[in-house]
C-alpha atoms as a PDB file:
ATOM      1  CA  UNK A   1     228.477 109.090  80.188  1.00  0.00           C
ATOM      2  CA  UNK A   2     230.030 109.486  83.310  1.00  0.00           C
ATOM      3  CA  UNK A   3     232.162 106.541  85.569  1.00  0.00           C
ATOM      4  CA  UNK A   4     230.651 106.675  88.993  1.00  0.00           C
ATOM      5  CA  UNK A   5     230.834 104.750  91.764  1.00  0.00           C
ATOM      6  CA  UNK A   6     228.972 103.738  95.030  1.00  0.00           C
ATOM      7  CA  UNK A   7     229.855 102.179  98.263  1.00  0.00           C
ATOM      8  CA  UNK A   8     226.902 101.040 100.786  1.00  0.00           C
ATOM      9  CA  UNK A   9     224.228  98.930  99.380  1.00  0.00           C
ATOM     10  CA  UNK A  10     221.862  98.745 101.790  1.00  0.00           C
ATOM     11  CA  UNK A  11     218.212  99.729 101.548  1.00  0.00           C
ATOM     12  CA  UNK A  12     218.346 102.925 100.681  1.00  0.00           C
ATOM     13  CA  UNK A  13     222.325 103.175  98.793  1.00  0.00           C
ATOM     14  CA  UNK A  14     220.883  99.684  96.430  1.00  0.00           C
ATOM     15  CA  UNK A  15     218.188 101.568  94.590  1.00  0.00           C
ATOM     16  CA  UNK A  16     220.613 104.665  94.854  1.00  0.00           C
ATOM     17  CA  UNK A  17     223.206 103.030  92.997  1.00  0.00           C
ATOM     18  CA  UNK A  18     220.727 101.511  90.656  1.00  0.00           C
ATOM     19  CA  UNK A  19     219.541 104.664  89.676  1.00  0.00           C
ATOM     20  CA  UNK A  20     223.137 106.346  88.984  1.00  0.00           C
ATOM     21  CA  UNK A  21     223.275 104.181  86.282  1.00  0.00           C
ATOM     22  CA  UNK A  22     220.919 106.039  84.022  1.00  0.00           C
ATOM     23  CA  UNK A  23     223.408 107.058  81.301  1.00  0.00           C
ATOM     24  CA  UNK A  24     226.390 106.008  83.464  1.00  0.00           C
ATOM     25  CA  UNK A  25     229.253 103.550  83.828  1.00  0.00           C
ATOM     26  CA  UNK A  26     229.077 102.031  87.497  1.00  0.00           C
ATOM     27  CA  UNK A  27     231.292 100.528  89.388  1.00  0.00           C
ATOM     28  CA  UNK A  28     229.946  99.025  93.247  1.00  0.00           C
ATOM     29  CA  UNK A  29     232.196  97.646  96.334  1.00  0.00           C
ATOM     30  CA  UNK A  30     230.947  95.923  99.212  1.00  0.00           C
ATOM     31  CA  UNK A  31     232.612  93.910 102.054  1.00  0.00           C
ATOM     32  CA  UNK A  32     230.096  90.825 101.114  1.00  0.00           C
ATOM     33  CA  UNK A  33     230.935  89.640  97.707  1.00  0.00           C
ATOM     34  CA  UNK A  34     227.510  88.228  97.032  1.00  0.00           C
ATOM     35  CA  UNK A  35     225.811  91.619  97.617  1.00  0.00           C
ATOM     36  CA  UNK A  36     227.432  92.471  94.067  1.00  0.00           C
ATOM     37  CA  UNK A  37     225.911  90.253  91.943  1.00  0.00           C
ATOM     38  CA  UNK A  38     222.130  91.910  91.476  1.00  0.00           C
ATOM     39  CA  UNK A  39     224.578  95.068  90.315  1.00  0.00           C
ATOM     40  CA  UNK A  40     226.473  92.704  87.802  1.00  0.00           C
ATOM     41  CA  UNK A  41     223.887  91.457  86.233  1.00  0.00           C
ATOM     42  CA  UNK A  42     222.563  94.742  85.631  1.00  0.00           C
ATOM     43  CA  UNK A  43     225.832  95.858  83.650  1.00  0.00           C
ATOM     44  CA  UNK A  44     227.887  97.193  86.531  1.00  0.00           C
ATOM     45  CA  UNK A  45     231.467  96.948  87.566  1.00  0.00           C
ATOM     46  CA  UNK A  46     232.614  94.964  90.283  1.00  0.00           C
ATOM     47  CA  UNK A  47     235.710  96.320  92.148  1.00  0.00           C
ATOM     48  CA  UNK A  48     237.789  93.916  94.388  1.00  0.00           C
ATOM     49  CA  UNK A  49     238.871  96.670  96.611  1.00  0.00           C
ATOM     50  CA  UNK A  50     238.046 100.407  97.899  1.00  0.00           C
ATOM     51  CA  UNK A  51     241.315 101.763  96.463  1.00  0.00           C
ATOM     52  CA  UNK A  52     240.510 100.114  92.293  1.00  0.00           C
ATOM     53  CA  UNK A  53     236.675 101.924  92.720  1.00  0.00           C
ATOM     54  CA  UNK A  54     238.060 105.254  93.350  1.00  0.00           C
ATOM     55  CA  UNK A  55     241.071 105.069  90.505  1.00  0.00           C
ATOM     56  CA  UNK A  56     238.252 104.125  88.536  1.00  0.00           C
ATOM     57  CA  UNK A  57     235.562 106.886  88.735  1.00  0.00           C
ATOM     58  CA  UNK A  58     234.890 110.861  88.166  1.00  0.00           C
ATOM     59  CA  UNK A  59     231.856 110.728  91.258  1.00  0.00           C
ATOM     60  CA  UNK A  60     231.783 108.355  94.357  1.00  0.00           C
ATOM     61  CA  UNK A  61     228.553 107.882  96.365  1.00  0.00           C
ATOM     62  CA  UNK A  62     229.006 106.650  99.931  1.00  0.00           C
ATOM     63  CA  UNK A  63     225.942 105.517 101.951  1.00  0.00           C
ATOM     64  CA  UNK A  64     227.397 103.269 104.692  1.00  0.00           C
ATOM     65  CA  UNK A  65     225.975 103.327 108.490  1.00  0.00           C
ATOM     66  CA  UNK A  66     228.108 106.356 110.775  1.00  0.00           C
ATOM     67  CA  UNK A  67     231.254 107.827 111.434  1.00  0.00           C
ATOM     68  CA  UNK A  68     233.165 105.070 111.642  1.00  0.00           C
ATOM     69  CA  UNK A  69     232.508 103.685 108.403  1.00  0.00           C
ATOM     70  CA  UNK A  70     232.389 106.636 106.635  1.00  0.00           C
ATOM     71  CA  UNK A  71     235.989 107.350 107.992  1.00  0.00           C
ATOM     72  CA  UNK A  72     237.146 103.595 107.265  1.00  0.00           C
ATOM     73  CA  UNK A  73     235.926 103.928 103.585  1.00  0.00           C
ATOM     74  CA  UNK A  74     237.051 107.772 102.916  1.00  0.00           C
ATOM     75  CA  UNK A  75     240.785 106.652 104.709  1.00  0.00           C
ATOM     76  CA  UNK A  76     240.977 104.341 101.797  1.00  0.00           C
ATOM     77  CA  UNK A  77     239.060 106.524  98.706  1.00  0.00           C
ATOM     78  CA  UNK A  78     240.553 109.553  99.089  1.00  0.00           C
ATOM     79  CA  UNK A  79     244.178 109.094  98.070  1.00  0.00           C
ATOM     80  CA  UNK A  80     243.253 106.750  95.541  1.00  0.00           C
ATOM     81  CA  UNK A  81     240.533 109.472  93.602  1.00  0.00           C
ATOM     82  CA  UNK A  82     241.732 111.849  90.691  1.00  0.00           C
ATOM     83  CA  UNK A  83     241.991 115.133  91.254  1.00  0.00           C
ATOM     84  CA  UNK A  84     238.742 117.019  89.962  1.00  0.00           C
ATOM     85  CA  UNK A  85     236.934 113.851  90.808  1.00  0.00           C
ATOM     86  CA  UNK A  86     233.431 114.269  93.296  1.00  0.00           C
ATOM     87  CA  UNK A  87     232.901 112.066  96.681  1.00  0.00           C
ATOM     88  CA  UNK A  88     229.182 112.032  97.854  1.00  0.00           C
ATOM     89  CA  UNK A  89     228.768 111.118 101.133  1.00  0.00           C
ATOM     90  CA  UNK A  90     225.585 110.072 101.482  1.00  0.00           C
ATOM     91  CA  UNK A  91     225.399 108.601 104.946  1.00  0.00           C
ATOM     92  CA  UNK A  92     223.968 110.433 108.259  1.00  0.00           C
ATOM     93  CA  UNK A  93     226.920 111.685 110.303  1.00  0.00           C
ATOM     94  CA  UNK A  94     228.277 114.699 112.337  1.00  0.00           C
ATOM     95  CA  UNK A  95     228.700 117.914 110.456  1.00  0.00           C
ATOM     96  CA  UNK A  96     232.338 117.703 112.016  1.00  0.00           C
ATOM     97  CA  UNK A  97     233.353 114.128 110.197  1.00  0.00           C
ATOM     98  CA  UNK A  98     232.070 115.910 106.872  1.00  0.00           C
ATOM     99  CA  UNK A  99     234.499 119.146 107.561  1.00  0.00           C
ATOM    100  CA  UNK A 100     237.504 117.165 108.378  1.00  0.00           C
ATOM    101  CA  UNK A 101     237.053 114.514 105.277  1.00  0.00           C
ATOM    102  CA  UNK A 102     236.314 118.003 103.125  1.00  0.00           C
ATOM    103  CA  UNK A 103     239.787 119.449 104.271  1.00  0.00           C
ATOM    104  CA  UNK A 104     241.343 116.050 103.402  1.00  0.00           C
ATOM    105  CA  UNK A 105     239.669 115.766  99.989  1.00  0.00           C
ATOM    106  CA  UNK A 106     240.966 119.028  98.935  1.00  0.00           C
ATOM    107  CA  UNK A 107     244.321 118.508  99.815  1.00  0.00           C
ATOM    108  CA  UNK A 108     244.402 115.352  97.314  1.00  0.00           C
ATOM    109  CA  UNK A 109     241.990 117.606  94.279  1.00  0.00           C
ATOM    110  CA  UNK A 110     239.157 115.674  95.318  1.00  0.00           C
ATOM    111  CA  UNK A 111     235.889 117.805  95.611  1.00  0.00           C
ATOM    112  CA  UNK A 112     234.024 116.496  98.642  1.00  0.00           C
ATOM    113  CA  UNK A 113     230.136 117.043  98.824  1.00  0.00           C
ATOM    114  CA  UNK A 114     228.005 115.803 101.853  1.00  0.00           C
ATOM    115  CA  UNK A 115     224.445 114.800 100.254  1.00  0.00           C
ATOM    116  CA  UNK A 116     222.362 113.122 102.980  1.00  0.00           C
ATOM    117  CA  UNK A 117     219.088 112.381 101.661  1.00  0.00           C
ATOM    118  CA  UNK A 118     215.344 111.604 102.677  1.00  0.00           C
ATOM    119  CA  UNK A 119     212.947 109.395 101.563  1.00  0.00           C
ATOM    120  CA  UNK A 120     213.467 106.211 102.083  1.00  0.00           C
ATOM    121  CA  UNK A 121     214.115 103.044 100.075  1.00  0.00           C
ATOM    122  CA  UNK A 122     210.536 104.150  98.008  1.00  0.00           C
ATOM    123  CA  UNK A 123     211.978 107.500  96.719  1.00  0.00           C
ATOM    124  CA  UNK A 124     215.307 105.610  96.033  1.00  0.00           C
ATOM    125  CA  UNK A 125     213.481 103.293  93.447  1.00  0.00           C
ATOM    126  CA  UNK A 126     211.169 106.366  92.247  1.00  0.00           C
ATOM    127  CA  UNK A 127     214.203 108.570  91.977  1.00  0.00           C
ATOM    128  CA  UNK A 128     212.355 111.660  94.523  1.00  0.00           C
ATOM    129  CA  UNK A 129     214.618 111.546  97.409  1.00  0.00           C
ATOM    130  CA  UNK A 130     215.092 114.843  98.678  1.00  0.00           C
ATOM    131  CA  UNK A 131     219.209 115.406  98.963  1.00  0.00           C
ATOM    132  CA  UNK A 132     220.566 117.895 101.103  1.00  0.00           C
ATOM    133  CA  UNK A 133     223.892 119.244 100.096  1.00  0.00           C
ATOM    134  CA  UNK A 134     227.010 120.721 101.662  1.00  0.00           C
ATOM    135  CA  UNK A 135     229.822 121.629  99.865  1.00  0.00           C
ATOM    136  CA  UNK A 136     231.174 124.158  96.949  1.00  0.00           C
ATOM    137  CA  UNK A 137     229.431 125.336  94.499  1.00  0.00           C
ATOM    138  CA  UNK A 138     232.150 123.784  92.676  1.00  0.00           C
ATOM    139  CA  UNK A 139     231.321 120.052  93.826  1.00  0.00           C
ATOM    140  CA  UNK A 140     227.677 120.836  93.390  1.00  0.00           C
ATOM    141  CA  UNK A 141     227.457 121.951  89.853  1.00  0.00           C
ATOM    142  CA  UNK A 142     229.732 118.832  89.066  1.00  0.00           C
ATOM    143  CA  UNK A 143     228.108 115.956  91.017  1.00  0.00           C
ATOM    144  CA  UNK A 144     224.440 117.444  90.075  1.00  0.00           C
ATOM    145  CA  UNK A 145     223.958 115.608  86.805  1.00  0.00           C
ATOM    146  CA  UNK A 146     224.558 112.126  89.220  1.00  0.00           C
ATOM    147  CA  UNK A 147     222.449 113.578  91.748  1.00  0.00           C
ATOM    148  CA  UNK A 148     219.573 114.198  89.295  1.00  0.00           C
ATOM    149  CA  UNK A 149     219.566 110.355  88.798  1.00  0.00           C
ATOM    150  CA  UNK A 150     217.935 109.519  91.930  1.00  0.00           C
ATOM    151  CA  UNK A 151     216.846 112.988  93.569  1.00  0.00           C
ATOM    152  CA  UNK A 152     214.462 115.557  92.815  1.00  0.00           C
ATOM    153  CA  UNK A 153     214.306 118.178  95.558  1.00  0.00           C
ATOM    154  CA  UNK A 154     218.531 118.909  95.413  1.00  0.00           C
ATOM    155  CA  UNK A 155     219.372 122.238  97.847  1.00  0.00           C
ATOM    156  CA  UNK A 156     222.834 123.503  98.594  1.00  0.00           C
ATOM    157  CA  UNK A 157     222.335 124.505 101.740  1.00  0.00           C
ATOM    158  CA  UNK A 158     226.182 125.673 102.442  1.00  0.00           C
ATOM    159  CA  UNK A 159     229.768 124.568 102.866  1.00  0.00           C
ATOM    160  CA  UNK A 160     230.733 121.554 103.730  1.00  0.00           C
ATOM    161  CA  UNK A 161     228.848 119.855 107.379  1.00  0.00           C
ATOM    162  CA  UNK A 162     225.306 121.878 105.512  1.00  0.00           C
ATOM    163  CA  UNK A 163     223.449 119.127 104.297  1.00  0.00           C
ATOM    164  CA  UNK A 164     223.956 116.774 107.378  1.00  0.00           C
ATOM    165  CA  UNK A 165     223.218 119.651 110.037  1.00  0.00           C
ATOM    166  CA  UNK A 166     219.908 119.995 107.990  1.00  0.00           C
ATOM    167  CA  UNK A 167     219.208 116.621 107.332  1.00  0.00           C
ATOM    168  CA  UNK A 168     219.685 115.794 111.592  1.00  0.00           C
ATOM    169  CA  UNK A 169     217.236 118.758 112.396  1.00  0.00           C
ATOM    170  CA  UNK A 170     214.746 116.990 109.110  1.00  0.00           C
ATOM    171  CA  UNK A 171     215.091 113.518 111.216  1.00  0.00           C
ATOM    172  CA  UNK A 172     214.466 114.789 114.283  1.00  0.00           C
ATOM    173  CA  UNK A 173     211.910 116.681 113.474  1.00  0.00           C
ATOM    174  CA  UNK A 174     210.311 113.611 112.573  1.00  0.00           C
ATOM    175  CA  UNK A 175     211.115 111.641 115.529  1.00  0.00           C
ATOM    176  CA  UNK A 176     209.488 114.278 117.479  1.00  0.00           C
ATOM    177  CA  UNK A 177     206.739 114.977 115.350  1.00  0.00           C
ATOM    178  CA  UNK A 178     206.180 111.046 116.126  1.00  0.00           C
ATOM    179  CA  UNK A 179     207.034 110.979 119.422  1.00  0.00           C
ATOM    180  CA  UNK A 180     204.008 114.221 119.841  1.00  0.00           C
ATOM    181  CA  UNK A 181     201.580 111.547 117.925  1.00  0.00           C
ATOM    182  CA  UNK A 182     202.200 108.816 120.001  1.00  0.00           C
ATOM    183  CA  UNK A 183     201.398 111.346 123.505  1.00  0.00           C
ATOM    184  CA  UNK A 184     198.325 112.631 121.838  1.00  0.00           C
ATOM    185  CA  UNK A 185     197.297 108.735 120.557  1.00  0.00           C
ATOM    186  CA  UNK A 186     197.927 108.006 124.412  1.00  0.00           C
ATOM    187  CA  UNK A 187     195.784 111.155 125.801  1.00  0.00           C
ATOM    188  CA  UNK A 188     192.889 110.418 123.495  1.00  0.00           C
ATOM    189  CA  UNK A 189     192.457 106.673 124.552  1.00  0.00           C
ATOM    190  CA  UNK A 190     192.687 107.650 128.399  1.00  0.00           C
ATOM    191  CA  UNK A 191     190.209 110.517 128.061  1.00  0.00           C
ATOM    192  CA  UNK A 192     187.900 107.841 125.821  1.00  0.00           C
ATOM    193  CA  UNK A 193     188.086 108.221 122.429  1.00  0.00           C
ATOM    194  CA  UNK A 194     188.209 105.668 120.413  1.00  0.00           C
ATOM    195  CA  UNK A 195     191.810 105.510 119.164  1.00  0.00           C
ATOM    196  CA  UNK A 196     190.931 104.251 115.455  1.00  0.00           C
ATOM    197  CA  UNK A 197     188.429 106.757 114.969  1.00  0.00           C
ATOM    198  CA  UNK A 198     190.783 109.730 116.068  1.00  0.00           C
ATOM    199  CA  UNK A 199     193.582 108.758 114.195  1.00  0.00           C
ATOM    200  CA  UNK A 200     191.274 108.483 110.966  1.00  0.00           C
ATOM    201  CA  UNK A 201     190.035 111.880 111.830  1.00  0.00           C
ATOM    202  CA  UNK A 202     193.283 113.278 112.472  1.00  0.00           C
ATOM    203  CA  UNK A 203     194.639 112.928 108.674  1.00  0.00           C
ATOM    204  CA  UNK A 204     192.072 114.619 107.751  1.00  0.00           C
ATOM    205  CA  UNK A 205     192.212 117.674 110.184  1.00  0.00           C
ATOM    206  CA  UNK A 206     195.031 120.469 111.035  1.00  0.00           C
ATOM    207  CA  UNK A 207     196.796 118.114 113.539  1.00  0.00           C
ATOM    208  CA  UNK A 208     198.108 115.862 110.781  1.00  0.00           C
ATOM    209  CA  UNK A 209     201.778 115.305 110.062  1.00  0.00           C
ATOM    210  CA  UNK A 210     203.787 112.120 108.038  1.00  0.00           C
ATOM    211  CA  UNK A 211     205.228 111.277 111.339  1.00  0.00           C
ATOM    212  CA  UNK A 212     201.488 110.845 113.049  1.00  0.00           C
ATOM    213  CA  UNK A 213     200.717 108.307 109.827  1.00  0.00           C
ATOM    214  CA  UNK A 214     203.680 106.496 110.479  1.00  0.00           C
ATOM    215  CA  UNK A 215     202.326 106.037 114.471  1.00  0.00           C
ATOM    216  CA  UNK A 216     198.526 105.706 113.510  1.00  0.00           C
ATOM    217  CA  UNK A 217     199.120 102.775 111.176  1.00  0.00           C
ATOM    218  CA  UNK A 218     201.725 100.604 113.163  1.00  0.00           C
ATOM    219  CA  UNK A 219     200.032  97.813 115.830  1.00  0.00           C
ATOM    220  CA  UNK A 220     202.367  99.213 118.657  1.00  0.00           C
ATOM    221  CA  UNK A 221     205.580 100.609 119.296  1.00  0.00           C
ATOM    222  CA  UNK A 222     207.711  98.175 119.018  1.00  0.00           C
ATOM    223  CA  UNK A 223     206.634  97.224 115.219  1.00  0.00           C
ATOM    224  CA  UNK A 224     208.843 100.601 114.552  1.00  0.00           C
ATOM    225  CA  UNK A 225     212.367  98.840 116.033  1.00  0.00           C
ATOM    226  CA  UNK A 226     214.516  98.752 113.043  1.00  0.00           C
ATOM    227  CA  UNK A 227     213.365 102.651 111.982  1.00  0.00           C
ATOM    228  CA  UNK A 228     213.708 103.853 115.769  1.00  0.00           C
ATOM    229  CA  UNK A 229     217.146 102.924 115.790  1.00  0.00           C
ATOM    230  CA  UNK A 230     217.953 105.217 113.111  1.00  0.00           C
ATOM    231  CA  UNK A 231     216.023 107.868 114.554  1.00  0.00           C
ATOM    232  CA  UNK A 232     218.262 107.115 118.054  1.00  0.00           C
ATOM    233  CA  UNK A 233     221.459 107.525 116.009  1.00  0.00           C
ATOM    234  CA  UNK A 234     219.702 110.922 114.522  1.00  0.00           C
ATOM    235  CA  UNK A 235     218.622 112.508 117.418  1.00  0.00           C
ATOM    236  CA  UNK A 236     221.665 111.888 119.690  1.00  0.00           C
ATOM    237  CA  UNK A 237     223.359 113.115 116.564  1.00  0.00           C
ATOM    238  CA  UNK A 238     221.628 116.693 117.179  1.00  0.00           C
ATOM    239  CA  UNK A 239     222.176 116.348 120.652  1.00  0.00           C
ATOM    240  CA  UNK A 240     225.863 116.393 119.883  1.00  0.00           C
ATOM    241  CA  UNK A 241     225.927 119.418 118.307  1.00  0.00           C
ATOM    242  CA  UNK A 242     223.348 121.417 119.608  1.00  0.00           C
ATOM    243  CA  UNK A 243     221.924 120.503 123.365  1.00  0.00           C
ATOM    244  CA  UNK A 244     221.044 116.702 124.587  1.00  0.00           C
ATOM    245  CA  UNK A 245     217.481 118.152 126.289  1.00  0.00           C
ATOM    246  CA  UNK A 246     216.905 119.885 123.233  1.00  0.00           C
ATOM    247  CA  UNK A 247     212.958 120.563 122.538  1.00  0.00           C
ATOM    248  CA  UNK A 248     213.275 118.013 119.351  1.00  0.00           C
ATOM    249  CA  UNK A 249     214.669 115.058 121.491  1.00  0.00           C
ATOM    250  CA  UNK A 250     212.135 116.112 124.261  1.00  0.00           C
ATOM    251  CA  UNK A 251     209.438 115.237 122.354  1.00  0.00           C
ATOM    252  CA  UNK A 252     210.960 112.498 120.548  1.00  0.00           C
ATOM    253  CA  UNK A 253     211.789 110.080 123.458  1.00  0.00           C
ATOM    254  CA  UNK A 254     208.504 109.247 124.743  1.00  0.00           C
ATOM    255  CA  UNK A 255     207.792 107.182 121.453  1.00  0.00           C
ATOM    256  CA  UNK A 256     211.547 106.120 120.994  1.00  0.00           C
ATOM    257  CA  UNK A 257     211.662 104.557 124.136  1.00  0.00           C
ATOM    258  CA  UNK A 258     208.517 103.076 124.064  1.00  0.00           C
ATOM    259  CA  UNK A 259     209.416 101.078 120.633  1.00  0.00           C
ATOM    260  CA  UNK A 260     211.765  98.766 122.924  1.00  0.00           C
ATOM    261  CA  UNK A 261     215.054 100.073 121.153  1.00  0.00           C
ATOM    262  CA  UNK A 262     217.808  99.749 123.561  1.00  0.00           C
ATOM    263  CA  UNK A 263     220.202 103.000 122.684  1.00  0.00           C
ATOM    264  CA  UNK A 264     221.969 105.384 124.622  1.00  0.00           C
ATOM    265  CA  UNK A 265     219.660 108.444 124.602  1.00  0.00           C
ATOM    266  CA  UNK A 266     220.771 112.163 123.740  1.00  0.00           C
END
């Protein structure tokens, strides 16, 4: 039985940290007191601050929104973790943040893996998220028992900056892969075919793809607001470290911008 913690319980880091308690001690932090409580009541720790979680566990999970937070939350984690101990960062963010937090960790003993996953809230609760690791084979042998909790496709994919370079590409992808759909949903209806019919007849044929199910099934655009905005952040995160025009965000921003979403584009 290990002492883990997690920081982040939103959609996806809730059923996340719900999970890591399969044969483990957890301990949870969040800005909003009251977001503690389901985690209490299931047996968990509450910590009062940032610095008590990390004195208190062997593997951290962090699955706040960007950078930023990632950055405010390591600042404070890192000198308070024992050495040997495993942070997880969970969250979305440049390769770059990842490298630089790495380079910190190891300076303090602390073994820093970057774990981005993808799945959704659904393969949270199921435990099937697909995580996508960075790191050393060190920090991967030790935070795979914790990963194993909630994932079931686990890769190392390389050092440190790995997982989230893969998992940006894996979310684009997507966006563009829904951004294609939502052209070739448009094409169809102006050429006359009955949009309903096509789309049934497309998940059946060669065409088909999870992102053209997501499009086929929503009303409009704009029903997809709260997931386009992650898509935004994940696509202008390729665009910062590859090209802004490249082919993935090309095809992406016809459907993006067509869901309303008011972002800076890539």
């Amino acid at each position: 039985m290990a002492d883990v913690g997690f920081i982040g319980l939103g959609s996806q880091g809730a059923p996340i940290a719900v999970r890591m308690m399969a044969g483990n001690r957890l301990t949870v932090w969040a800005r909003r007191p009251e977001a503690l409580a389901p985690f209490v009541d299931k047996g968990a720790q509450a910590a009062t601050t940032v610095e008590e979680l990390g004195v208190a566990c062997d593997h951290v999970g962090v699955c706040v929104v960007n950078d930023a937070d990632v950055v405010e939350v390591c600042d404070r984690l890192i000198p308070a973790m024992r050495p040997g101990s495993v942070l997880a960062i969970h969250s979305t963010i440049l390769p770059e943040t990842c490298e630089a937090l790495a380079e910190r960790a190891a300076e303090r003993g602390v073994l820093l893996l970057d774990a981005p996953v993808s799945g959704g809230s659904p393969a949270a609760e199921a435990g099937t998220l697909t995580v996508m690791c960075g790191g050393s084979d060190v920090a991967f042998a030790q935070a795979l028992p914790v990963l194993r909790t909630f994932g079931a496709k686990i890769v190392l994919l390389g050092p440190a900056g790995a997982g989230q370079r893969a998992k940006i590409v894996n979310n684009a992808l997507l966006a563009a892969n829904m951004g294609l759909a939502h052209s070739a949903l448009g094409i169809a209806e102006g050429i006359g075919v009955d949009r309903a019919a096509l789309a049934d007849l497309i998940q059946h044929s060669s065409g088909r793809s999870f992102g053209f199910e997501v499009v086929a099934r929503l009303p409009a655009p704009p029903a997809f607001a709260h997931g386009a905005a992650l898509l935004f952040k994940d696509v202008g995160l390729l665009g910062a470290i590859s090209h802004p025009d490249n082919p993935l965000a090309v095809a992406a921003m016809p459907f993006l911008d067509a869901t309303g979403v008011t972002q800076e584009k890539p």
